[in-house]
Structure formats: C-alpha cells, structure tokens
N, C-alpha and C. Protein backbone atom coordinates (compact mmCIF):
# COMPACT_ATOMS: atom_id res chain seq x y z
N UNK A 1 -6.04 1.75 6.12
CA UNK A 1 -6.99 0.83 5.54
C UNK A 1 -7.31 1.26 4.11
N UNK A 2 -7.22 0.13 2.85
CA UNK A 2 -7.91 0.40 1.77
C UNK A 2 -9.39 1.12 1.76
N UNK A 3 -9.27 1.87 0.87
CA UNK A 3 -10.85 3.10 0.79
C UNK A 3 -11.33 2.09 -0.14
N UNK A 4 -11.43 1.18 -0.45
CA UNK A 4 -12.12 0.15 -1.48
C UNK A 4 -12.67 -0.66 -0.73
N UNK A 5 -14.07 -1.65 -0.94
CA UNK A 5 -14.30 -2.85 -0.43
C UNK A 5 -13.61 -4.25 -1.42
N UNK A 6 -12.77 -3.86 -2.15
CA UNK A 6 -11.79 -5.06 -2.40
C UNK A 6 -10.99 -6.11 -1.31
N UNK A 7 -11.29 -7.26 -1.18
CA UNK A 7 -10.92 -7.83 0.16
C UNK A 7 -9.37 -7.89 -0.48
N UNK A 8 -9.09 -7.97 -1.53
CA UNK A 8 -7.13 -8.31 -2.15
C UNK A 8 -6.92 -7.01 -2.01
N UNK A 9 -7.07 -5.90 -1.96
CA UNK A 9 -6.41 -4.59 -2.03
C UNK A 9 -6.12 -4.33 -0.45
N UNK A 10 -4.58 -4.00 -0.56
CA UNK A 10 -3.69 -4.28 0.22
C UNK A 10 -2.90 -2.54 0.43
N UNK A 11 -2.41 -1.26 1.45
CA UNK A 11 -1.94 -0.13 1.28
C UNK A 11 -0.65 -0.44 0.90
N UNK A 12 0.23 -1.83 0.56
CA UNK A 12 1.27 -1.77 0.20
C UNK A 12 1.65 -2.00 -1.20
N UNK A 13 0.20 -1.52 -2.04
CA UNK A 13 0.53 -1.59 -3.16
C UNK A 13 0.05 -0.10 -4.12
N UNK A 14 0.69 0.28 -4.39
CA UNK A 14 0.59 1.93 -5.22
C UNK A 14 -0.26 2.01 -5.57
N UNK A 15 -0.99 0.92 -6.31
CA UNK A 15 -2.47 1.71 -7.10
C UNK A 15 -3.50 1.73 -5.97
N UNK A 16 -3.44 1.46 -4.50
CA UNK A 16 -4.55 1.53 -3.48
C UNK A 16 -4.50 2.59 -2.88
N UNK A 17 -5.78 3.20 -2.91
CA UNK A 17 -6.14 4.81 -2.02
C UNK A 17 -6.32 4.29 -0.66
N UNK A 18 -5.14 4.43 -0.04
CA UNK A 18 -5.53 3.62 1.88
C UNK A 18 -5.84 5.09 2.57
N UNK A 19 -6.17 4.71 3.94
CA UNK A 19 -6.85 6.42 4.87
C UNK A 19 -6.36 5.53 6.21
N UNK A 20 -6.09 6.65 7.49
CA UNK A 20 -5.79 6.42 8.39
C UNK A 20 -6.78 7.22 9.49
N UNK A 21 -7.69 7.61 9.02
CA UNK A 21 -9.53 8.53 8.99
C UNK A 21 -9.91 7.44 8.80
N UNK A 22 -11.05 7.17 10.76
CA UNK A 22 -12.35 6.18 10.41
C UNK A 22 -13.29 6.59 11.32
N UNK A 23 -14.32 6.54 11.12
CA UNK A 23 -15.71 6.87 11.95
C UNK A 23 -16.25 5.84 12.38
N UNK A 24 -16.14 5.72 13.94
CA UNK A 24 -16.59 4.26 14.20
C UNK A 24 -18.64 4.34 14.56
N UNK A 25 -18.68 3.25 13.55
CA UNK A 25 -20.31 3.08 12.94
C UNK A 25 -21.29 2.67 14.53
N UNK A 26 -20.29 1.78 15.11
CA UNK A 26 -21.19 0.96 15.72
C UNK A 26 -20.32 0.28 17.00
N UNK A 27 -20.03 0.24 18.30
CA UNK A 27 -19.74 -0.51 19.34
C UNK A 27 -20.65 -1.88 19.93
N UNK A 28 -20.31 -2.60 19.60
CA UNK A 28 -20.86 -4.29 19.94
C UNK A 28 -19.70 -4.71 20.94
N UNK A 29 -20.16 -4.50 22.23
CA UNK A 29 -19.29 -5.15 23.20
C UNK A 29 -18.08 -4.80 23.17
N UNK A 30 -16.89 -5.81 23.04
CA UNK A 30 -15.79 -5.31 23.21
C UNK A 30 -15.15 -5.13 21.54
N UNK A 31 -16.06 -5.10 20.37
CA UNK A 31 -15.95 -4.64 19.41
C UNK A 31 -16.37 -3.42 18.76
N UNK A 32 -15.45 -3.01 17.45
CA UNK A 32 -16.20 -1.71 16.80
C UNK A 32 -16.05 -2.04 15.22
N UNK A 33 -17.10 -1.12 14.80
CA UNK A 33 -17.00 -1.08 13.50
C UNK A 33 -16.97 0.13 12.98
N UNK A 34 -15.87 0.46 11.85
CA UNK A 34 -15.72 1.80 11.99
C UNK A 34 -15.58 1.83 10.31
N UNK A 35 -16.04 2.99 9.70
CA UNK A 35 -15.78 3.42 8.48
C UNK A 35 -14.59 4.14 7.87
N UNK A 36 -13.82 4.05 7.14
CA UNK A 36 -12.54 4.42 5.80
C UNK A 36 -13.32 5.50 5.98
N UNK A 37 -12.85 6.80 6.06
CA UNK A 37 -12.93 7.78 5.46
C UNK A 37 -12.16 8.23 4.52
N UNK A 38 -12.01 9.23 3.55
CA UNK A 38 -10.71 9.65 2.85
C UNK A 38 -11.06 10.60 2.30
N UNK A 39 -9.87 11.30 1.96
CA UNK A 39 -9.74 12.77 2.10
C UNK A 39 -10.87 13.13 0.76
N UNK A 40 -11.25 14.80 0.86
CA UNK A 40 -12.35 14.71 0.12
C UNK A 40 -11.67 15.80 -1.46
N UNK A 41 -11.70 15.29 -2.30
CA UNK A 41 -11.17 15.32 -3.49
C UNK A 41 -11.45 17.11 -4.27
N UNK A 42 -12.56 17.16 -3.70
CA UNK A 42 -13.00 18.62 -4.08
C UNK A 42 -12.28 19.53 -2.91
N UNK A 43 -11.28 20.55 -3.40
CA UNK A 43 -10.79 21.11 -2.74
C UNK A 43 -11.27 22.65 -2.29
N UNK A 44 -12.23 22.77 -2.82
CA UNK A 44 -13.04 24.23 -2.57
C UNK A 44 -14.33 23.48 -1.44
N UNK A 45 -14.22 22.39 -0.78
CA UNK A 45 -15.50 21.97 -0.31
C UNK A 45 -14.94 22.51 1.46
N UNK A 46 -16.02 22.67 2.27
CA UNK A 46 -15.11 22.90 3.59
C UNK A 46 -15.47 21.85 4.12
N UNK A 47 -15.74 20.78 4.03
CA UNK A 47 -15.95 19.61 4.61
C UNK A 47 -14.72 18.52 4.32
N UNK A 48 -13.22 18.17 4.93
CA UNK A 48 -12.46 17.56 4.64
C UNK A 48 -12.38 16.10 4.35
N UNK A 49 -13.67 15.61 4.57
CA UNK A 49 -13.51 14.14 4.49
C UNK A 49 -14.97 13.58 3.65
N UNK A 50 -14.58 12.40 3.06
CA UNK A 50 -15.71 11.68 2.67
C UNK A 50 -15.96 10.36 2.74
N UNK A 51 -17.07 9.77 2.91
CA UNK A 51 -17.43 8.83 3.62
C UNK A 51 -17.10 7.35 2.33
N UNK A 52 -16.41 6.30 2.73
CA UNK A 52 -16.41 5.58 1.85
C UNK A 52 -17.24 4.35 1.78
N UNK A 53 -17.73 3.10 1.47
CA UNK A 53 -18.31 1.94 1.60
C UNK A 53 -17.29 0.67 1.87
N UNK A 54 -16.32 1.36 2.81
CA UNK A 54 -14.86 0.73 3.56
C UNK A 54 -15.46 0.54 4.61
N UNK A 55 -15.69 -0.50 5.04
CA UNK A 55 -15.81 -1.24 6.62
C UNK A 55 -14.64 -2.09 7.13
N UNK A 56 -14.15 -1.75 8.41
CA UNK A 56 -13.67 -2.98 9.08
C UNK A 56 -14.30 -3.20 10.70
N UNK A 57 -13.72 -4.13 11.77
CA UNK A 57 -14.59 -4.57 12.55
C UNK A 57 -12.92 -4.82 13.54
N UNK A 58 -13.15 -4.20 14.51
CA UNK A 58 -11.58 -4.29 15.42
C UNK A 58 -11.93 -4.76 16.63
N UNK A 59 -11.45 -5.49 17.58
CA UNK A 59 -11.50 -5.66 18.87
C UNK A 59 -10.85 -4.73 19.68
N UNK A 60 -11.28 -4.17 20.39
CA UNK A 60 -11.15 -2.72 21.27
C UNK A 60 -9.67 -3.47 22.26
N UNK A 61 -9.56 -4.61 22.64
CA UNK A 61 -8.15 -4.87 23.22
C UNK A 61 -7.25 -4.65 22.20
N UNK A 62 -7.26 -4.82 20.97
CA UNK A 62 -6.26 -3.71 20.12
C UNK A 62 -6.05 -2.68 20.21
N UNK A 63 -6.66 -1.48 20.73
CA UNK A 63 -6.55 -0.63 20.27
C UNK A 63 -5.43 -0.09 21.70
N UNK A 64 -4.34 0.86 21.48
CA UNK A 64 -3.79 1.21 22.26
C UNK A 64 -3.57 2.98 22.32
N UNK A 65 -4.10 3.77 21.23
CA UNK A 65 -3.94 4.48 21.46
C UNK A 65 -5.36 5.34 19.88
N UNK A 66 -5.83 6.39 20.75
CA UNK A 66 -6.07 6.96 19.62
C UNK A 66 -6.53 8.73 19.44
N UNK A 67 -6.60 9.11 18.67
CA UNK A 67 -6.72 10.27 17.99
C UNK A 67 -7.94 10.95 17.76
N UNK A 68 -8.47 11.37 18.51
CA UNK A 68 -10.02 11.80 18.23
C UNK A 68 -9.80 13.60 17.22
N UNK A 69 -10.39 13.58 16.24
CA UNK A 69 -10.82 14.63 15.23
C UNK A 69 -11.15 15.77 15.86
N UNK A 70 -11.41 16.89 15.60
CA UNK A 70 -12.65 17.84 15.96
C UNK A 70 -13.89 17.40 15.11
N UNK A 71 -15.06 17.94 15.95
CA UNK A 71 -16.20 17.59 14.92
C UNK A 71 -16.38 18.28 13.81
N UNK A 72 -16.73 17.70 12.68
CA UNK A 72 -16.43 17.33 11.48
C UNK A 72 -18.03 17.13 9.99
N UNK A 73 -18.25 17.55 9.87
CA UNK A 73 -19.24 16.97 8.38
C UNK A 73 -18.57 16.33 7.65
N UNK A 74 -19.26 15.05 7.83
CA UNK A 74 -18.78 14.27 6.69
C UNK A 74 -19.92 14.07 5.63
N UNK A 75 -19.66 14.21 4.04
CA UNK A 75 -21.00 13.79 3.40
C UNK A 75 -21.12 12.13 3.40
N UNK A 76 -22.49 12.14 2.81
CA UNK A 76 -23.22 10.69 2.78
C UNK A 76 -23.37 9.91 4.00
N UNK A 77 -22.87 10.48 5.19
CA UNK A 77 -23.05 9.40 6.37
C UNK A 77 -24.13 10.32 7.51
C-alpha cells in the first residue's frame, strides 16, 4: 500500500513509498481498518517502524493469510 493519502498514487510507480507493514486501527464486523506503516528512516532509532496517515478498510473474507510482527513501538500511534 502507498505510505501517502494520495488516492492516484499507485506502488507501481517509482516515485511511491508503498509498505507491506499495517496496524489494524479498528475491527467493524467483518471489516478492518488498518494503518501503512513504513520503515522508520532514522537508523540509530530502535523502534523500526513509523506510523503513517495511510488508511485502508479490507473485508476480512479477503484476507487469506497473515503475518503477525513481534510487539513493536511504533511512534505517533
């Protein structure tokens, strides 16, 4: 997912910072809403991720498989 709230920015285009890191915000039924994370730019920080103002909203019958993190600090969230 694009780390931008640009609705045209698309990961198949070079100038877009996309992340495959999301923190899901919120479960509504058989939906979620989960936050872009992306990697965190300061490399002396021990916290690997940072929180972006990237939302999307998925229906959980999509989802087929997933990847849970270790727990994690993320800033701003």
């Amino acid at each position: 997912m694009p780390t931008t709230k640009d609705s045209t920015a698309t990961c198949s285009e070079a100038s877009t910072t996309c992340s495959n890191v999301f923190r899901v915000e919120k479960v509504d039924g058989n939906c979620c809403t989960c936050r872009v994370l992306a990697d965190n730019p300061d490399t002396t920080s021990l916290n690997p991720y940072i929180a972006t103002n990237s939302f999307f909203t998925i229906s959980l019958d999509c989802i087929c498989a997933i990847r849970c993190l270790t727990d994690t600090f993320v800033e701003c969230v």
